[in-house]
Protein backbone atom coordinates (compact mmCIF):
# COMPACT_ATOMS: atom_id res chain seq x y z
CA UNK A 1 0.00 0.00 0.00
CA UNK A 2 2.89 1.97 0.73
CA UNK A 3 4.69 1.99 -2.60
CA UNK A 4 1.35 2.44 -4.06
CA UNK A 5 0.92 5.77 -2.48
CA UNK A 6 4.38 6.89 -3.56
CA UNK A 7 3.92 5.81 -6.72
CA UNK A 8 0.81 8.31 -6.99
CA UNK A 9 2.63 10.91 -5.42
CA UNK A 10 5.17 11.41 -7.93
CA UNK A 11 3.54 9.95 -11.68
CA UNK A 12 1.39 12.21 -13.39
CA UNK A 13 1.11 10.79 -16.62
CA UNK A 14 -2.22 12.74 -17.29
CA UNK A 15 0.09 16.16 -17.71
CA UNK A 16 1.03 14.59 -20.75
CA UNK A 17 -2.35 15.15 -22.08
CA UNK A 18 -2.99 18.26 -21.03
CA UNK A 19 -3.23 20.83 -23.95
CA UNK A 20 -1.02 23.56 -24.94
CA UNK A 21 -1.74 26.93 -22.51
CA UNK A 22 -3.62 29.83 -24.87
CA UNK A 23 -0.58 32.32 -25.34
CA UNK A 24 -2.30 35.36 -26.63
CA UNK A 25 -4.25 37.71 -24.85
CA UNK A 26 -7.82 38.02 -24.95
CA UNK A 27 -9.43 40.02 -27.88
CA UNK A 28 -10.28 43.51 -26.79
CA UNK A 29 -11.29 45.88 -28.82
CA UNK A 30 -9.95 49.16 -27.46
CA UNK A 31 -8.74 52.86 -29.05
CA UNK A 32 -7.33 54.48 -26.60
CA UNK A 33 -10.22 54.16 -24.23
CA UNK A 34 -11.11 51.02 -21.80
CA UNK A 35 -14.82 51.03 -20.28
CA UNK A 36 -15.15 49.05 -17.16
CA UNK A 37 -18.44 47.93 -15.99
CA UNK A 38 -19.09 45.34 -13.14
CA UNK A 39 -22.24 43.41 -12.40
CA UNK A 40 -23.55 41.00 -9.32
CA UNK A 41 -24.91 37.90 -9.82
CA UNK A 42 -26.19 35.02 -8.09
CA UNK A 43 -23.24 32.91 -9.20
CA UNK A 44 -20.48 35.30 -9.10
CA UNK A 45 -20.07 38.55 -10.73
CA UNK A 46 -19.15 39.74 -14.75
CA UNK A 47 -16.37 42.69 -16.00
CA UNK A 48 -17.49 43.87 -19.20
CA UNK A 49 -14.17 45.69 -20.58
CA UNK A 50 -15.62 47.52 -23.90
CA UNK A 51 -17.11 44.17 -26.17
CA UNK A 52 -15.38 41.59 -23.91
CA UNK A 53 -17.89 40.09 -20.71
CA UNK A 54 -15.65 37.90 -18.27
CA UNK A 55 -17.55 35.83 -15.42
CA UNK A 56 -15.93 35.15 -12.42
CA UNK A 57 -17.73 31.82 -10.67
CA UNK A 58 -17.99 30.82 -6.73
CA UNK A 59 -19.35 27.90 -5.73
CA UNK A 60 -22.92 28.14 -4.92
CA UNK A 61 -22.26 27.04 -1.29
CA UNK A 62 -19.90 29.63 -0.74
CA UNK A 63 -21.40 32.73 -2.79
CA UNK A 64 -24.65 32.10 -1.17
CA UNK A 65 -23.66 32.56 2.56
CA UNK A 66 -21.62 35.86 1.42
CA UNK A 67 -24.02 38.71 2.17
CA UNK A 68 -25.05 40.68 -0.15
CA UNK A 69 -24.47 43.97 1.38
CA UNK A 70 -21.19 42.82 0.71
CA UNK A 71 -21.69 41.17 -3.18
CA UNK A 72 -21.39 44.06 -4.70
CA UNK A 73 -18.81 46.68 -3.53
CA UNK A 74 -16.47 43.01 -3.53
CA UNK A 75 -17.35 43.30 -7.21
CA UNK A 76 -16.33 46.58 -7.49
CA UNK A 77 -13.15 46.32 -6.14
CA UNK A 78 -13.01 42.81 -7.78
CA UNK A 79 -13.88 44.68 -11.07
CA UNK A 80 -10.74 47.69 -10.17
CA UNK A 81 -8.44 45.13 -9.07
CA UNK A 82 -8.24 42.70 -12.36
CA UNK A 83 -8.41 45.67 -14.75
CA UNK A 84 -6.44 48.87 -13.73
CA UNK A 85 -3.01 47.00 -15.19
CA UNK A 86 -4.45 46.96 -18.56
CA UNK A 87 -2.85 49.60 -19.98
CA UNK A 88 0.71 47.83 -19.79
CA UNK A 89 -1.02 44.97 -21.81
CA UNK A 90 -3.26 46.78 -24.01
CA UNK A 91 -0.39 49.48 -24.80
CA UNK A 92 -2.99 51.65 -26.67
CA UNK A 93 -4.94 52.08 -23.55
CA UNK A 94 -4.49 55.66 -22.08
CA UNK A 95 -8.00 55.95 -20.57
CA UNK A 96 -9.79 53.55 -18.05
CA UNK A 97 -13.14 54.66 -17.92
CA UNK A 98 -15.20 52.99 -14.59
CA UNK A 99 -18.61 52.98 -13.95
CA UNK A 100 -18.75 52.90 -10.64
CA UNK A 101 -17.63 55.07 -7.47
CA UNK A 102 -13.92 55.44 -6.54
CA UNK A 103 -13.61 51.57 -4.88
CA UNK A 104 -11.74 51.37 -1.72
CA UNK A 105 -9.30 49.22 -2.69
CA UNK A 106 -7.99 52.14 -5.33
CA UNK A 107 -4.97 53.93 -3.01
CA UNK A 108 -3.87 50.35 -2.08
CA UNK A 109 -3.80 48.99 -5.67
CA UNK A 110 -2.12 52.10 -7.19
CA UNK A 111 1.23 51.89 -4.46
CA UNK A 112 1.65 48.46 -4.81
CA UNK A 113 1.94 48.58 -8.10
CA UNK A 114 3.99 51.15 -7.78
CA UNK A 115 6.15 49.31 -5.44
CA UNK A 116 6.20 46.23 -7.35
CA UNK A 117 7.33 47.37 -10.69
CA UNK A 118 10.75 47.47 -10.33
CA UNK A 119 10.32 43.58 -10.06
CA UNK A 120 8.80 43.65 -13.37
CA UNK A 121 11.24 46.11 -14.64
CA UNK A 122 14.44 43.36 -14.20
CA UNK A 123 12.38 40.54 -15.80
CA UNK A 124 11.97 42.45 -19.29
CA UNK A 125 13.88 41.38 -22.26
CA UNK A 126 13.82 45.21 -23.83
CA UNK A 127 16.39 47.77 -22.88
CA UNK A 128 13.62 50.59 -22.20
CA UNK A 129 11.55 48.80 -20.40
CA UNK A 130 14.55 47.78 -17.87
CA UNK A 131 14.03 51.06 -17.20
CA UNK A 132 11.73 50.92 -13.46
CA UNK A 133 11.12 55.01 -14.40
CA UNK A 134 9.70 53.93 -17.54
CA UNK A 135 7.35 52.03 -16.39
CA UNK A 136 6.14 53.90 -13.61
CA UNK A 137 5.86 56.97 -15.88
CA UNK A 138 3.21 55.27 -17.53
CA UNK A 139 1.29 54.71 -14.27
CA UNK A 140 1.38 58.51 -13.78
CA UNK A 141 0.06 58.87 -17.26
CA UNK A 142 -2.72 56.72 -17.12
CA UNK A 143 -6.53 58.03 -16.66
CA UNK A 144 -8.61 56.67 -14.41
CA UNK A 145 -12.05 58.10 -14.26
CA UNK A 146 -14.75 57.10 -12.04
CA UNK A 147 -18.58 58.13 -11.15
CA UNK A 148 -19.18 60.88 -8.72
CA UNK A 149 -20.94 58.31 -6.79
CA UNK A 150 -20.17 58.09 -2.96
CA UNK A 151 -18.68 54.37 -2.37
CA UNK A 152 -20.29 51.90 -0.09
CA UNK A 153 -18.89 51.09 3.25
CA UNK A 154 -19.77 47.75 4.41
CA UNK A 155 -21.20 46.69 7.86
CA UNK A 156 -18.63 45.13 10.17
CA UNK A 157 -19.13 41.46 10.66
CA UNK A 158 -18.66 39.60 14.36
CA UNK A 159 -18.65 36.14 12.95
CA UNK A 160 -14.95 35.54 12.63
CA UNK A 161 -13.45 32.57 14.69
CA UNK A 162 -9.69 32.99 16.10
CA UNK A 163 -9.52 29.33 15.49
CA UNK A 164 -10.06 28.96 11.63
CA UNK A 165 -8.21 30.40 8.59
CA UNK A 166 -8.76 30.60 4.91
CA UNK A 167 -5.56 29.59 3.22
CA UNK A 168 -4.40 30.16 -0.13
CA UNK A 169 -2.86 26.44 -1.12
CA UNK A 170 -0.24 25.22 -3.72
CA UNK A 171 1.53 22.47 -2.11
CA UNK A 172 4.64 24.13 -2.28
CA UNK A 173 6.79 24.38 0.54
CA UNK A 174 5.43 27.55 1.95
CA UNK A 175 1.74 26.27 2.28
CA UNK A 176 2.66 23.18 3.14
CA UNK A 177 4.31 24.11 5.88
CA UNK A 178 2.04 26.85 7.00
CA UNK A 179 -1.09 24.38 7.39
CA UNK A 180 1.33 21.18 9.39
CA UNK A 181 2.15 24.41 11.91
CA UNK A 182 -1.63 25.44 12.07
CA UNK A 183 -2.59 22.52 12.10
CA UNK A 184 -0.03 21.44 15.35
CA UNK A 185 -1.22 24.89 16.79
CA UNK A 186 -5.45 23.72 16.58
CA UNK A 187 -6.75 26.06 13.67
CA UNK A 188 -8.67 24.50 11.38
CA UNK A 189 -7.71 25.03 8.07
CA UNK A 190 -9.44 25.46 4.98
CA UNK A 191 -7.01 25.50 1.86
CA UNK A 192 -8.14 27.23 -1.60
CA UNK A 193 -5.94 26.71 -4.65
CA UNK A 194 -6.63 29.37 -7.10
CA UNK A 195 -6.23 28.22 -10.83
CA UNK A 196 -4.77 30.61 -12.98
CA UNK A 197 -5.94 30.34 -16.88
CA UNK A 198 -1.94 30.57 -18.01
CA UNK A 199 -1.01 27.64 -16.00
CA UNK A 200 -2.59 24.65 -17.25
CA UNK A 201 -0.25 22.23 -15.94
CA UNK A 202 0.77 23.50 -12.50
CA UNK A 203 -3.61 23.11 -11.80
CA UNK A 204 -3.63 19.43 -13.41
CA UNK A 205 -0.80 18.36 -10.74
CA UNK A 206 -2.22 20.25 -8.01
CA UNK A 207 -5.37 18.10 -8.50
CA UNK A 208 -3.93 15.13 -8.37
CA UNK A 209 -1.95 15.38 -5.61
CA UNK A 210 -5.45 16.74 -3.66
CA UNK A 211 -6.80 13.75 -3.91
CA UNK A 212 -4.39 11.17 -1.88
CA UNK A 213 -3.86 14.46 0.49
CA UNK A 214 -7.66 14.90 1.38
CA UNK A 215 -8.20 11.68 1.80
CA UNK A 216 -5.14 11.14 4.46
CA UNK A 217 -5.73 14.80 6.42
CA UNK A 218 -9.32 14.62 5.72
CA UNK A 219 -8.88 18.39 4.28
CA UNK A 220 -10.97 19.26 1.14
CA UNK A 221 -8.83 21.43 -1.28
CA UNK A 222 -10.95 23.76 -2.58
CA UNK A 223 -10.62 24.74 -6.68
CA UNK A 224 -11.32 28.37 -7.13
CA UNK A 225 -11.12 29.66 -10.97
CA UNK A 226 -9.59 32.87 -11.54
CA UNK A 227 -11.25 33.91 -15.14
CA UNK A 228 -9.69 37.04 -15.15
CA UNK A 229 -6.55 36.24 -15.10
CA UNK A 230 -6.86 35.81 -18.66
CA UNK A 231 -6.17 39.71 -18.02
CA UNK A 232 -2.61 39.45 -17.37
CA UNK A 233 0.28 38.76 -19.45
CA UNK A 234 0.45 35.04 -20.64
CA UNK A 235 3.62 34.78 -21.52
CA UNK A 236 6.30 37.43 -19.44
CA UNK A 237 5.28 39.74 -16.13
CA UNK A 238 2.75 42.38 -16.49
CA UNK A 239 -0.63 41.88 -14.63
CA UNK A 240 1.32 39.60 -11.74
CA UNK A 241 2.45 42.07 -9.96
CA UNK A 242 -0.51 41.92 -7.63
CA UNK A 243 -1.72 38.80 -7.97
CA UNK A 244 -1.68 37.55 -3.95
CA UNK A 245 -3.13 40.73 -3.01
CA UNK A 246 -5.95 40.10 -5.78
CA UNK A 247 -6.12 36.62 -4.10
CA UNK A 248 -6.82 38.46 -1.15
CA UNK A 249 -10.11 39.87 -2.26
CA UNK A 250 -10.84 37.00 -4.15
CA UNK A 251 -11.05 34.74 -1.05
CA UNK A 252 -13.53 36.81 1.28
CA UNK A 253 -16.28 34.52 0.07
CA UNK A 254 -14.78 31.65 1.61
CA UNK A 255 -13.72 33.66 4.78
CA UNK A 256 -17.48 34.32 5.52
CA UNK A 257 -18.72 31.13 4.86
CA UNK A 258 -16.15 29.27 7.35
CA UNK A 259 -16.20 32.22 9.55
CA UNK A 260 -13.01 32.63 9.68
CA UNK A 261 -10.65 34.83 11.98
CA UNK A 262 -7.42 34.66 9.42
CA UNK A 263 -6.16 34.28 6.05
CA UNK A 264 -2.56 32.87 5.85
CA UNK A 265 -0.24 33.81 3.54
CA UNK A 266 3.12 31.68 3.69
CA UNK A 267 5.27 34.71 3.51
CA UNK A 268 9.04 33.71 4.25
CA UNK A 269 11.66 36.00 5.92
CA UNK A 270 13.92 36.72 2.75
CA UNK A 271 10.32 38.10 1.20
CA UNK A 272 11.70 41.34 3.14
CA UNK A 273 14.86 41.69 1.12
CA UNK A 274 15.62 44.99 -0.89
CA UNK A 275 18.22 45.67 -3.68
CA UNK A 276 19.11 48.71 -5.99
CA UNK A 277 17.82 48.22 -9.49
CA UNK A 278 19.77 49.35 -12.84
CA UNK A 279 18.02 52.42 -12.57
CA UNK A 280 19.03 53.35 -8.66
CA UNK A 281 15.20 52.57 -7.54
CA UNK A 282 15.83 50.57 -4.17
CA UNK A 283 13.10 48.24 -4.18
CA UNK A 284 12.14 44.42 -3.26
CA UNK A 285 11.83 41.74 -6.31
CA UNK A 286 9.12 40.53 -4.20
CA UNK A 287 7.61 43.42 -2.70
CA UNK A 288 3.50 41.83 -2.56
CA UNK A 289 5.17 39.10 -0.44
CA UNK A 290 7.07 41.36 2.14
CA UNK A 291 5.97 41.41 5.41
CA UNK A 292 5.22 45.80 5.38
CA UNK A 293 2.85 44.95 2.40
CA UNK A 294 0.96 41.78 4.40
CA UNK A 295 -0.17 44.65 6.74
CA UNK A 296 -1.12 47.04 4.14
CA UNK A 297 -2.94 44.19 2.63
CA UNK A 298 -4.64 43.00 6.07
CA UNK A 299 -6.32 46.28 6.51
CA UNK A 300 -7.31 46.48 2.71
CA UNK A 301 -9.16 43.39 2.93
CA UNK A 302 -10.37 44.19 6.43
CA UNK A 303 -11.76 47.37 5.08
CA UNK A 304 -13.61 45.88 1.69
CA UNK A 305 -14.89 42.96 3.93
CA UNK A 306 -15.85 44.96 6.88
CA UNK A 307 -14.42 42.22 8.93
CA UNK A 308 -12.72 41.35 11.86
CA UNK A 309 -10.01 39.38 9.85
CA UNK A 310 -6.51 39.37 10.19
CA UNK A 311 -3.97 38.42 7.27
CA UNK A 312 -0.83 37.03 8.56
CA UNK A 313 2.11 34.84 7.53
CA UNK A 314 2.96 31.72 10.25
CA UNK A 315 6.42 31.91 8.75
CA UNK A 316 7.51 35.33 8.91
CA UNK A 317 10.73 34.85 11.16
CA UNK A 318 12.36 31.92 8.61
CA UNK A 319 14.18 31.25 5.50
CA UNK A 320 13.28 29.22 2.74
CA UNK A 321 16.08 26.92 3.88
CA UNK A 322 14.96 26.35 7.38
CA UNK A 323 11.43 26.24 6.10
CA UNK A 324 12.71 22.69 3.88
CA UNK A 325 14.19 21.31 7.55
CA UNK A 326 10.96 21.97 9.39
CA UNK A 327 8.83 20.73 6.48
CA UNK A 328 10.56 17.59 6.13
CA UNK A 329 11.68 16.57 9.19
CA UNK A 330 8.93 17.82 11.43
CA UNK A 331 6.34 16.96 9.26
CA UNK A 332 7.52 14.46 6.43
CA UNK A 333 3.82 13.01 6.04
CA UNK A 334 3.02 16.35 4.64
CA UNK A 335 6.05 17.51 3.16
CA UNK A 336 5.84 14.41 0.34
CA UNK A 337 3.60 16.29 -0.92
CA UNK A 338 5.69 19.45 -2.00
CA UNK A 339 6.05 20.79 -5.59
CA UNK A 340 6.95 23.95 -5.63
CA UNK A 341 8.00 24.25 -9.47
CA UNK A 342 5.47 26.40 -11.21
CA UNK A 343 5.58 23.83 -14.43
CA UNK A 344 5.86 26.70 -16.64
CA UNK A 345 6.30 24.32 -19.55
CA UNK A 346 4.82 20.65 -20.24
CA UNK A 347 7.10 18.59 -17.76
CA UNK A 348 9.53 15.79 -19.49
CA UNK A 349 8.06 12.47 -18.92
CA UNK A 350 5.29 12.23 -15.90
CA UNK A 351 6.62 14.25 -12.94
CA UNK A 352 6.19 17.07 -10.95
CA UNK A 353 8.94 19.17 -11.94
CA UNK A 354 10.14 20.80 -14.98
CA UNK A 355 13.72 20.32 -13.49
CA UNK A 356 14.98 22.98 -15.94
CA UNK A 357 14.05 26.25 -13.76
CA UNK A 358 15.96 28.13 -10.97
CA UNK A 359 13.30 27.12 -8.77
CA UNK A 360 13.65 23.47 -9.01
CA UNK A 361 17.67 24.08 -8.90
CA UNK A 362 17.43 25.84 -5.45
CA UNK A 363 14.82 23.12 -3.83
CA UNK A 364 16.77 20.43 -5.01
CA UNK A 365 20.06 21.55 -3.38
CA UNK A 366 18.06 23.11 -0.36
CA UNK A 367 16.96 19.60 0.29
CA UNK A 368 20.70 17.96 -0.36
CA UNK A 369 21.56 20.49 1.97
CA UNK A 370 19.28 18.53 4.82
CA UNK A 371 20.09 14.76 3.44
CA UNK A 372 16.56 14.83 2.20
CA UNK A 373 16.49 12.39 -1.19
CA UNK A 374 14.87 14.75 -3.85
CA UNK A 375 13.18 11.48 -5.21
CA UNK A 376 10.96 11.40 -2.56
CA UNK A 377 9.16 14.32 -3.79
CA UNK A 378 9.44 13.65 -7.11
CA UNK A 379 12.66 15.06 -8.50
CA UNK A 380 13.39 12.62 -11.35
CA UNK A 381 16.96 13.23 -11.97
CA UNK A 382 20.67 13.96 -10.58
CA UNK A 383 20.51 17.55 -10.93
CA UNK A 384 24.31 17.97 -10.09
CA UNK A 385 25.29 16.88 -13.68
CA UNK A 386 26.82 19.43 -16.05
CA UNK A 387 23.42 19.83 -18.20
CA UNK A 388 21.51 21.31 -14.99
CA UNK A 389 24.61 23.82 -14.39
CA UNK A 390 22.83 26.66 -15.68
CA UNK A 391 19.48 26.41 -13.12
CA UNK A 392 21.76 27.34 -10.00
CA UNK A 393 21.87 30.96 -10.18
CA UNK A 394 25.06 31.20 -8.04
CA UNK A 395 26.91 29.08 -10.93
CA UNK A 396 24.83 30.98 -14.37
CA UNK A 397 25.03 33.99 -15.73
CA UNK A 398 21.91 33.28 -17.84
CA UNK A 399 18.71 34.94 -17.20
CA UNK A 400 16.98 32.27 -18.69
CA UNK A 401 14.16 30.49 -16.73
CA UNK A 402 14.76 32.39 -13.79
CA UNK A 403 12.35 33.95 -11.40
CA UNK A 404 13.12 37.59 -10.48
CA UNK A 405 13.92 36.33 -6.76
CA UNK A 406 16.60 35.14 -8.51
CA UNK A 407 18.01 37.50 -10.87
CA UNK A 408 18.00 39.79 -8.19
CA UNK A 409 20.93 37.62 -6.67
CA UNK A 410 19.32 38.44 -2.90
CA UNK A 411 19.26 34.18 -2.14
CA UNK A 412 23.07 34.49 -3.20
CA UNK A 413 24.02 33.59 0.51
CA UNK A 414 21.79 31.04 1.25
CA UNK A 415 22.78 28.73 -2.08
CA UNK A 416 26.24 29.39 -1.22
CA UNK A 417 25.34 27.56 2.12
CA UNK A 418 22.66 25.20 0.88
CA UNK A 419 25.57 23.86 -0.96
CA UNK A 420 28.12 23.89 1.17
CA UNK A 421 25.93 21.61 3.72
CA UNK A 422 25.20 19.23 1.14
CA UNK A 423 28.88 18.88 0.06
CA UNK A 424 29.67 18.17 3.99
CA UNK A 425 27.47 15.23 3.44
CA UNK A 426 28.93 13.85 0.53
CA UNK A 427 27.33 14.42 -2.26
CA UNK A 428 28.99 14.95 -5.69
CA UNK A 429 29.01 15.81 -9.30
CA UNK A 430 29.92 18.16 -11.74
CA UNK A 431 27.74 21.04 -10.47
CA UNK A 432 28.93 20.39 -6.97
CA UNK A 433 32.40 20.90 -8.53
CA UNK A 434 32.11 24.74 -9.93
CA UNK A 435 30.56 25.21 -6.20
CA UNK A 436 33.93 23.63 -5.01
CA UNK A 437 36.38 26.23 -7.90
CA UNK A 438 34.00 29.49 -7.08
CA UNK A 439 33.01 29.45 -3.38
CA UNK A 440 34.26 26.52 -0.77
CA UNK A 441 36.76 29.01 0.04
CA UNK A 442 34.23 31.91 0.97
CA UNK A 443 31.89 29.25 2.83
CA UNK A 444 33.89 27.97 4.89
CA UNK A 445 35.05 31.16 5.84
CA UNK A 446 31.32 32.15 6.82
CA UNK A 447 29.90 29.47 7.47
CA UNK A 448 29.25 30.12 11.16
CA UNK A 449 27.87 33.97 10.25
CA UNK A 450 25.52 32.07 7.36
CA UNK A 451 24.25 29.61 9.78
CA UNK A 452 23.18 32.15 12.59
CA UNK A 453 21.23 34.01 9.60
CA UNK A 454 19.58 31.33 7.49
CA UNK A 455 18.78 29.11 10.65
CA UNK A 456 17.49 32.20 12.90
CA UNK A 457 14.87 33.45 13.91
CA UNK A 458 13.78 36.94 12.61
CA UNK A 459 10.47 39.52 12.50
CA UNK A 460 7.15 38.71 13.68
CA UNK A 461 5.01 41.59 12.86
CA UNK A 462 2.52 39.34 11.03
CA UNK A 463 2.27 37.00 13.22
CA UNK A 464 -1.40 36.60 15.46
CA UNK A 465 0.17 37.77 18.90
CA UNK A 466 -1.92 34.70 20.16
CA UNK A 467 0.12 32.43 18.42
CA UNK A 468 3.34 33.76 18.61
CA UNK A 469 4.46 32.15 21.76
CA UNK A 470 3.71 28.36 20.57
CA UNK A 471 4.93 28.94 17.11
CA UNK A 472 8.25 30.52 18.15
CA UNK A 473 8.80 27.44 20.69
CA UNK A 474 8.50 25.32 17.61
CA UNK A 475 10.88 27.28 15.57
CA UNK A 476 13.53 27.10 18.22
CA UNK A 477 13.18 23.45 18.48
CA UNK A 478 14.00 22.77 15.06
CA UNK A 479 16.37 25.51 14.47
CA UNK A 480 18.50 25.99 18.04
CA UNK A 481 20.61 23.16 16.59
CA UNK A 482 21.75 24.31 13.00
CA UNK A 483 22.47 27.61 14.58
């Protein structure tokens, strides 16, 4: 039964059959103007964006408990949210014309795009749009025009519990690790995976590996569909800037039909990281996940929802590499379950990851780092041969495949010790020799400074002060001893 269970854990044969993500935007037909109207219905809501009508459906169990004094200014700000970015896809687009009121999500939407677009800015192929003033000049010269209507304020709700939480779920790491901790700590979780249109294959393996999971936590994984994110771009950056804090939004729904008290992000430490682009804009590749935005993004959601909700991140204080230890050796019956590759292209054979990405690169050596067998979670191959040299950004200069966490160089440091760790236990190849040429030397040298950093225990601003106590006790347990 056992090998059975594995078996289904890391075969997906059905990705094979999955068909070819649309690449194109949708059809729109726009001349200089955009006209943005938003409508309630019993399902769900619609955007109409000039000809084009996009529905966006909830389950009828969940969009029937949310009130509807609430229904329709979340379908305003639903409506803002998904649509204000156009302009940067539609590049014709000068003019966003709303019919409705001045939504109170608009200040928070306009600075964190602001904010986040130097992120975009070092993804982009073309010189000029490098450029982080660039792009940000074109925010400034954007329109946005609304009714002269007052906006709606909704009531405040009681109903939230301090012992359930709404969770945005992808099996990766983060999530996985943020519902075995809530779990240990007594809050009932309820995960939502949000399927994005672009990402055909990343949704067929997250369904699959729902299955086996429900049935051995007895958790349901819920399926939302995200129909407009056919509204950012399919192939490339713009329209993802925002797309947790969209998520955000997006899951009030749920929060008021489980009552709950929280949402949980699985925001790690090095999400607070800043760098100096090309154009001297200091700035944080990924500024929705820092910590300063979570609270920004707590009251936004607090405000639309007129709730007593909190939005938090369990794993504020630790680094990706500490979050792999505590994952799978705290918790291995859930960790087996991680894939944090975002399959941005049909995986080889039937696995789980593309194994041709930076992110599969850093997981891979993150958990050699530990003595964790990659296999076990579904890593096909040796990934220290010569052909995967070029997915370990300490060891490529290619910008190919990479994520902009990445480019930015920021998880430098905590590769260089990842690796180091894993060639103290032994393990060998050609990729493990350029780490030997370029940076043995320098880890060795730092190895006890590295340790104290990416094994210690940081921030806790997002963190429920009720749960900070018990969570940090478990943190220090795991960690004390790599420190």
């Amino acid at each position: 039964m056992k090998q059975k269970q594995t078996e289904s854990l890391t075969d997906f044969p059905q990705l094979a059959t999955v068909p070819e993500p649309k690449e194109k935007l949708p059809r729109i037909k726009v001349n200089g103007v955009a006209k943005v109207t938003a409508q309630t219905l019993d399902s769900g809501f619609s955007v109409r964006i000039n000809d084009r009508i996009i529905h966006m459906k909830y389950p009828p169990s969940i969009w029937g408990r949310f009130p509807k004094t609430h229904r329709k200014i979340l379908t305003q700000n639903m409506a803002f949210g998904l649509t204000f970015q156009l302009p940067y896809l539609y590049t014709s687009v000068h003019r966003m014309l709303y019919s409705m009121p001045v939504p109170l999500s608009e200040s928070f939407f306009f600075k964190g795009l602001a904010m986040a677009l130097p992120s975009t800015a070092i993804m982009q192929s073309q010189k000029e749009q490098r450029i982080t003033s660039n792009l940000l000049r074109k925010l400034y010269d954007i329109d946005y025009v609304f009714t002269s209507h007052k906006a709606d304020i909704p009531p405040y709700n009681r109903t939230s519990m301090s012992d359930r939480a709404i969770m945005p779920f992808t099996f990766g790491k983060d999530s996985l690790l943020t519902f075995a901790i809530a779990r240990e700590l007594g809050i009932h979780v309820y995960p939502v995976y949000i399927s994005e249109p672009y990402s055909p294959y990343e949704e067929v393996a997250k369904k699959l590996l729902s299955e086996p999971f429900k049935r051995e936590f007895h958790t349901q994984i819920n399926f939302l569909k995200n129909s407009l994110g056919v509204l950012r771009e399919p192939v490339g950056w713009f329209g993802w800037e925002l797309q947790l804090t969209q998520y955000s939004l997006m899951l009030l729904p749920y929060v008021y039909a489980r009552r709950a008290g929280y949402i949980f992000f699985s925001n790690e430490q090095s999400c607070d990281d800043l760098v100096v682009d090309e154009d001297g804009f200091r700035y944080n590749p990924v500024f929705e996940q820092s910590h300063g935005w979570l609270l920004q993004n707590s009251l936004m959601a607090s405000v639309i929802g007129g709730n007593s909700l909190s939005i938090g991140s369990l794993l504020e204080p630790v680094h990706e590499i500490a979050i792999i230890k505590i994952l799978h050796k705290r918790y291995p019956e859930i960790g087996k379950y991680q894939t944090s590759c975002d399959l941005p292209q049909k995986p080889k054979g039937d696995g789980r990851w593309c194994e041709n990405c930076s992110k599969c690169g850093r997981m891979y050596i993150y958990l050699l780092a530990h003595g964790i067998d990659p296999k076990k979670i579904g890593f096909k191959h040796d990934l220290l041969r010569t052909k995967y040299h070029h997915i370990y950004t300490i060891l490529s200069t290619s910008r190919i495949k990479e994520f902009g966490y990445d480019q930015s160089e920021l998880g430098k440091n905590e590769q260089v010790l990842a690796f180091y760790l894993a060639y103290k236990r032994g393990f060998k190849g050609p990729v493990m020799n350029a780490f030997i040429r370029r940076y043995l030397s320098y880890a060795k040298k730092h190895e006890k400074a590295l340790r104290k950093n990416f094994f210690g225990i940081h921030s806790t601003r997002t963190i429920p002060p009720d749960l900070r106590t018990k969570l940090l006790r478990i943190y220090r347990q795991e960690l004390d001893p790599l420190t």
